[in-house]
C-alpha atoms as a PDB file:
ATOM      1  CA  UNK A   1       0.000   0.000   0.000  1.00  0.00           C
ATOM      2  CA  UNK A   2       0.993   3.336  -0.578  1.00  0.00           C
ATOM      3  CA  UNK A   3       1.290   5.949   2.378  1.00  0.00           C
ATOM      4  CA  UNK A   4      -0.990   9.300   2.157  1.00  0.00           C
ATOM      5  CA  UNK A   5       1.109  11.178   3.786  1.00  0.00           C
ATOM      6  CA  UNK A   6       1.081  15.223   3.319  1.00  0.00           C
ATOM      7  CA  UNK A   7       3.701  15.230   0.462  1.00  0.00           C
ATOM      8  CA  UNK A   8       1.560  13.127  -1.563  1.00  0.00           C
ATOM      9  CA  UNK A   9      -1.881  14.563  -1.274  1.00  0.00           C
ATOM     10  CA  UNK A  10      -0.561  17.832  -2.157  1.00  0.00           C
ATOM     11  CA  UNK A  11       1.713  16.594  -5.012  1.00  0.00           C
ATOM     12  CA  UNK A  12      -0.758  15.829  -7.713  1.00  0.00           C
ATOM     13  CA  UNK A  13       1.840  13.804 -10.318  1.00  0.00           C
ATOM     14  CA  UNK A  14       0.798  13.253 -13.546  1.00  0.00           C
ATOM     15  CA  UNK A  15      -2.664  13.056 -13.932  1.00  0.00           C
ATOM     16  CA  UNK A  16      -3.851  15.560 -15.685  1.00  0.00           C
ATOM     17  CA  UNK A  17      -1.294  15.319 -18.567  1.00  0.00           C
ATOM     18  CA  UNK A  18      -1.991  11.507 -18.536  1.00  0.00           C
ATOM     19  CA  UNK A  19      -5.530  12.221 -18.752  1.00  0.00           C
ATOM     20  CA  UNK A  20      -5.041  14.758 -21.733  1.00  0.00           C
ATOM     21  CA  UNK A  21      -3.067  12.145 -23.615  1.00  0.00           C
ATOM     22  CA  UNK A  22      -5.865   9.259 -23.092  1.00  0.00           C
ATOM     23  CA  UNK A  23      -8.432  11.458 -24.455  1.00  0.00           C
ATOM     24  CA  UNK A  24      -6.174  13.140 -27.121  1.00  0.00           C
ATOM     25  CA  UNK A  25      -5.567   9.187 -28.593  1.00  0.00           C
ATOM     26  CA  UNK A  26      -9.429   8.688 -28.205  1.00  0.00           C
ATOM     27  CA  UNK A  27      -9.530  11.926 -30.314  1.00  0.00           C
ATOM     28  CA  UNK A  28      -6.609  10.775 -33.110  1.00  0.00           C
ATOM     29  CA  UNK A  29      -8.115   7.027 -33.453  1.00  0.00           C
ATOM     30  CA  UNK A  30     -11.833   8.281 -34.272  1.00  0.00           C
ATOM     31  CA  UNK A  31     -10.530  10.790 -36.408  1.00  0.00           C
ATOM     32  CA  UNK A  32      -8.792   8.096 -38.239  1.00  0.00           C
ATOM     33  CA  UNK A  33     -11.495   6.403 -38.810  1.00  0.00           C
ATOM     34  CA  UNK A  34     -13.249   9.363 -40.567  1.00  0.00           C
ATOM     35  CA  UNK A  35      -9.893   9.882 -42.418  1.00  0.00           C
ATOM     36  CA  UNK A  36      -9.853   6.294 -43.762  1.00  0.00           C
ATOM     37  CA  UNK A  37     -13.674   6.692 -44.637  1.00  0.00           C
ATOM     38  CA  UNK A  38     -13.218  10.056 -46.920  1.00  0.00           C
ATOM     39  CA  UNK A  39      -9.644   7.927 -48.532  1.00  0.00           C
ATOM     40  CA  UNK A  40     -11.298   4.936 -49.284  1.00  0.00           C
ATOM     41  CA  UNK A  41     -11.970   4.626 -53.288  1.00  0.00           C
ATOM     42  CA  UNK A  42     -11.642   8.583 -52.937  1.00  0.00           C
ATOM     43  CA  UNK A  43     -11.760   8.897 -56.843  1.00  0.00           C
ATOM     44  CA  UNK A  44     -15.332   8.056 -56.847  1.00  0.00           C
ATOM     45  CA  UNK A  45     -18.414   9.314 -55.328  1.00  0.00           C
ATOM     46  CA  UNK A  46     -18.918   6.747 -52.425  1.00  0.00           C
ATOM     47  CA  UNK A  47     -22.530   7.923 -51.200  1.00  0.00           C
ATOM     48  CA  UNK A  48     -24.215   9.940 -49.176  1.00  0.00           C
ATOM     49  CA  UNK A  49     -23.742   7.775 -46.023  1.00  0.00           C
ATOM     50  CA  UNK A  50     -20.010   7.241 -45.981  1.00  0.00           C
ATOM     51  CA  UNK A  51     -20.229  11.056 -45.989  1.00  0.00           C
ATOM     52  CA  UNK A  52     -22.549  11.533 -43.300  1.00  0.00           C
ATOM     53  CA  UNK A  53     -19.868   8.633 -41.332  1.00  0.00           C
ATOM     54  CA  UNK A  54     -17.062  10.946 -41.888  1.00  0.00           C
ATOM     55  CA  UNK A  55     -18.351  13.793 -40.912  1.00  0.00           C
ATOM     56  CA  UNK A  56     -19.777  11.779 -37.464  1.00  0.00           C
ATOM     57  CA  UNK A  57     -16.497  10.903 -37.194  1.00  0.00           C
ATOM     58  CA  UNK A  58     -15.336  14.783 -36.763  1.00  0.00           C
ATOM     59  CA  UNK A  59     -18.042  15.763 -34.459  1.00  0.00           C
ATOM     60  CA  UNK A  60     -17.050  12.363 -32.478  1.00  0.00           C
ATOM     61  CA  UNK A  61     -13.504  13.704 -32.595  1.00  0.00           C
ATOM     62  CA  UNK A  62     -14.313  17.002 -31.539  1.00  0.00           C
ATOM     63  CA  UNK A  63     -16.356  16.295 -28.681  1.00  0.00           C
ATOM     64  CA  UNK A  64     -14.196  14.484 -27.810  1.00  0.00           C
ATOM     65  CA  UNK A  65     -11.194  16.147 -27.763  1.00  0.00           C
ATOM     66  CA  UNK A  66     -13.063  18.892 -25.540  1.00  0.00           C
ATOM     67  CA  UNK A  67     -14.414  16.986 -23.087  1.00  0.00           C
ATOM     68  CA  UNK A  68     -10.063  16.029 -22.459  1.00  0.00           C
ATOM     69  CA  UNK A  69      -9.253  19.012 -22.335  1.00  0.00           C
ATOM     70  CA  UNK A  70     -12.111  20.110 -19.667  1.00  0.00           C
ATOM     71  CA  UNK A  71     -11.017  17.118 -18.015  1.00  0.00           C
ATOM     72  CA  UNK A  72      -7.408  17.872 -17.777  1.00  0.00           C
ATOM     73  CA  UNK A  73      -8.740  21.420 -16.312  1.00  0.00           C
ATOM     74  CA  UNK A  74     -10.379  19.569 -13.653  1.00  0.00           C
ATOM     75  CA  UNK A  75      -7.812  17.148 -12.614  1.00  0.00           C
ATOM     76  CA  UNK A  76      -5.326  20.176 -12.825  1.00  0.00           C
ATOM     77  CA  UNK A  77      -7.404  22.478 -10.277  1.00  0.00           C
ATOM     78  CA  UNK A  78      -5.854  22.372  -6.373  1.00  0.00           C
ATOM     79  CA  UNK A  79      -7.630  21.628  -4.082  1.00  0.00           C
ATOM     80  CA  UNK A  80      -9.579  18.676  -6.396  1.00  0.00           C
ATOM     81  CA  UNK A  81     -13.025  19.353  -6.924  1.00  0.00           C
ATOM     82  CA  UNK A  82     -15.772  16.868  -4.676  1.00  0.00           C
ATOM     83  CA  UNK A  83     -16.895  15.403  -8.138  1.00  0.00           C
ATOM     84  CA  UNK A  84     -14.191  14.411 -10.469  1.00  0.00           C
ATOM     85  CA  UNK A  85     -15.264  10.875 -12.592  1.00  0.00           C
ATOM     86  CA  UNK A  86     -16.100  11.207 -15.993  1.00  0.00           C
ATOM     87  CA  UNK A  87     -19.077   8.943 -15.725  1.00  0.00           C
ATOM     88  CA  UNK A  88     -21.102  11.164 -18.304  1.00  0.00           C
ATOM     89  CA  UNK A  89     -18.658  11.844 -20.570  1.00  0.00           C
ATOM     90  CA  UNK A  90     -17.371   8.294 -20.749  1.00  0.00           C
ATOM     91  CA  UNK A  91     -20.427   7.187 -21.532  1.00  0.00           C
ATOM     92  CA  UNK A  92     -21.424   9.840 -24.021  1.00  0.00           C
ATOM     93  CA  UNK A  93     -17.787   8.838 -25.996  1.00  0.00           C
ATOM     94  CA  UNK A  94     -18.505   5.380 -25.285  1.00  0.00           C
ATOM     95  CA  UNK A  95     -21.960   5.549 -27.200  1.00  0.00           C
ATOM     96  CA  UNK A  96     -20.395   7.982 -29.796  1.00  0.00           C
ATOM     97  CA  UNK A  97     -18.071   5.404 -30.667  1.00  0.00           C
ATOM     98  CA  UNK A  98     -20.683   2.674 -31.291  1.00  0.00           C
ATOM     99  CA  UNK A  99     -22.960   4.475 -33.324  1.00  0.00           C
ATOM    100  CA  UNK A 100     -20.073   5.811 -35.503  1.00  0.00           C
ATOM    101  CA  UNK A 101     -18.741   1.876 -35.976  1.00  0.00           C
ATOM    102  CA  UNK A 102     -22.357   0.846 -36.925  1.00  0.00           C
ATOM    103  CA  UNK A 103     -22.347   3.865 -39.415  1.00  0.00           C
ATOM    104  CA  UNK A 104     -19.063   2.717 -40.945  1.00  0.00           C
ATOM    105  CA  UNK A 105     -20.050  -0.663 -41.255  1.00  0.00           C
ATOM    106  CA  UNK A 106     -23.091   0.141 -42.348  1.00  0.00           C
ATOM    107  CA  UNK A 107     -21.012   2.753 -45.202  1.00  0.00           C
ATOM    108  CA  UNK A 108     -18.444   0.214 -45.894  1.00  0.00           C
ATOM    109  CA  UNK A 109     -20.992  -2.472 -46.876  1.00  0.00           C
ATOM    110  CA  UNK A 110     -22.843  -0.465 -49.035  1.00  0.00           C
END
């Protein structure tokens, strides 16, 4: 176990810039996804939907890439806030992320 002594709970590390680098991968990966989307057979018209996937894709990306950096605010505020788990946003990138896979596959197959 680790000790909790008054050097430690005043000495927040890392976790904010760790945080900001999770969410900024979150934010590259998705965003490749609508890259590879808009690439794919770009010499032709591909259809309306594999548009409409790419361009979830950004807004996925966006989002969240926002809600990282509002989280690295957080975890970077001293003294810590009484609230600080993601559980909406998690949840909001989580379902993002589904819907946009269903929407590429659902591009891709057509």
């Amino acid at each position: 176990m680790t000790s909790l002594g008054p050097r430690n709970r005043q000495d927040g590390g890392l976790q904010a810039e760790r945080t900001a680098l999770a969410w900024t991968r979150t934010s590259f990966a998705v965003l490749a996804n609508g890259a590879l989307l808009i690439l794919r057979d770009f010499h032709s018209y591909a259809g309306l939907l594999r548009l409409a996937a790419a361009g979830l894709a950004v807004t996925v990306t966006l989002s969240t890439y926002l809600i990282g950096v509002r989280r690295q605010r957080t975890l970077g505020r001293r003294p810590l806030p009484q609230r600080i788990t993601p559980g909406r946003e998690v949840h909001l990138v989580g379902i993002s992320v589904l819907v946009l896979i269903f929407t590429s596959a659902l591009a891709l197959t057509l």
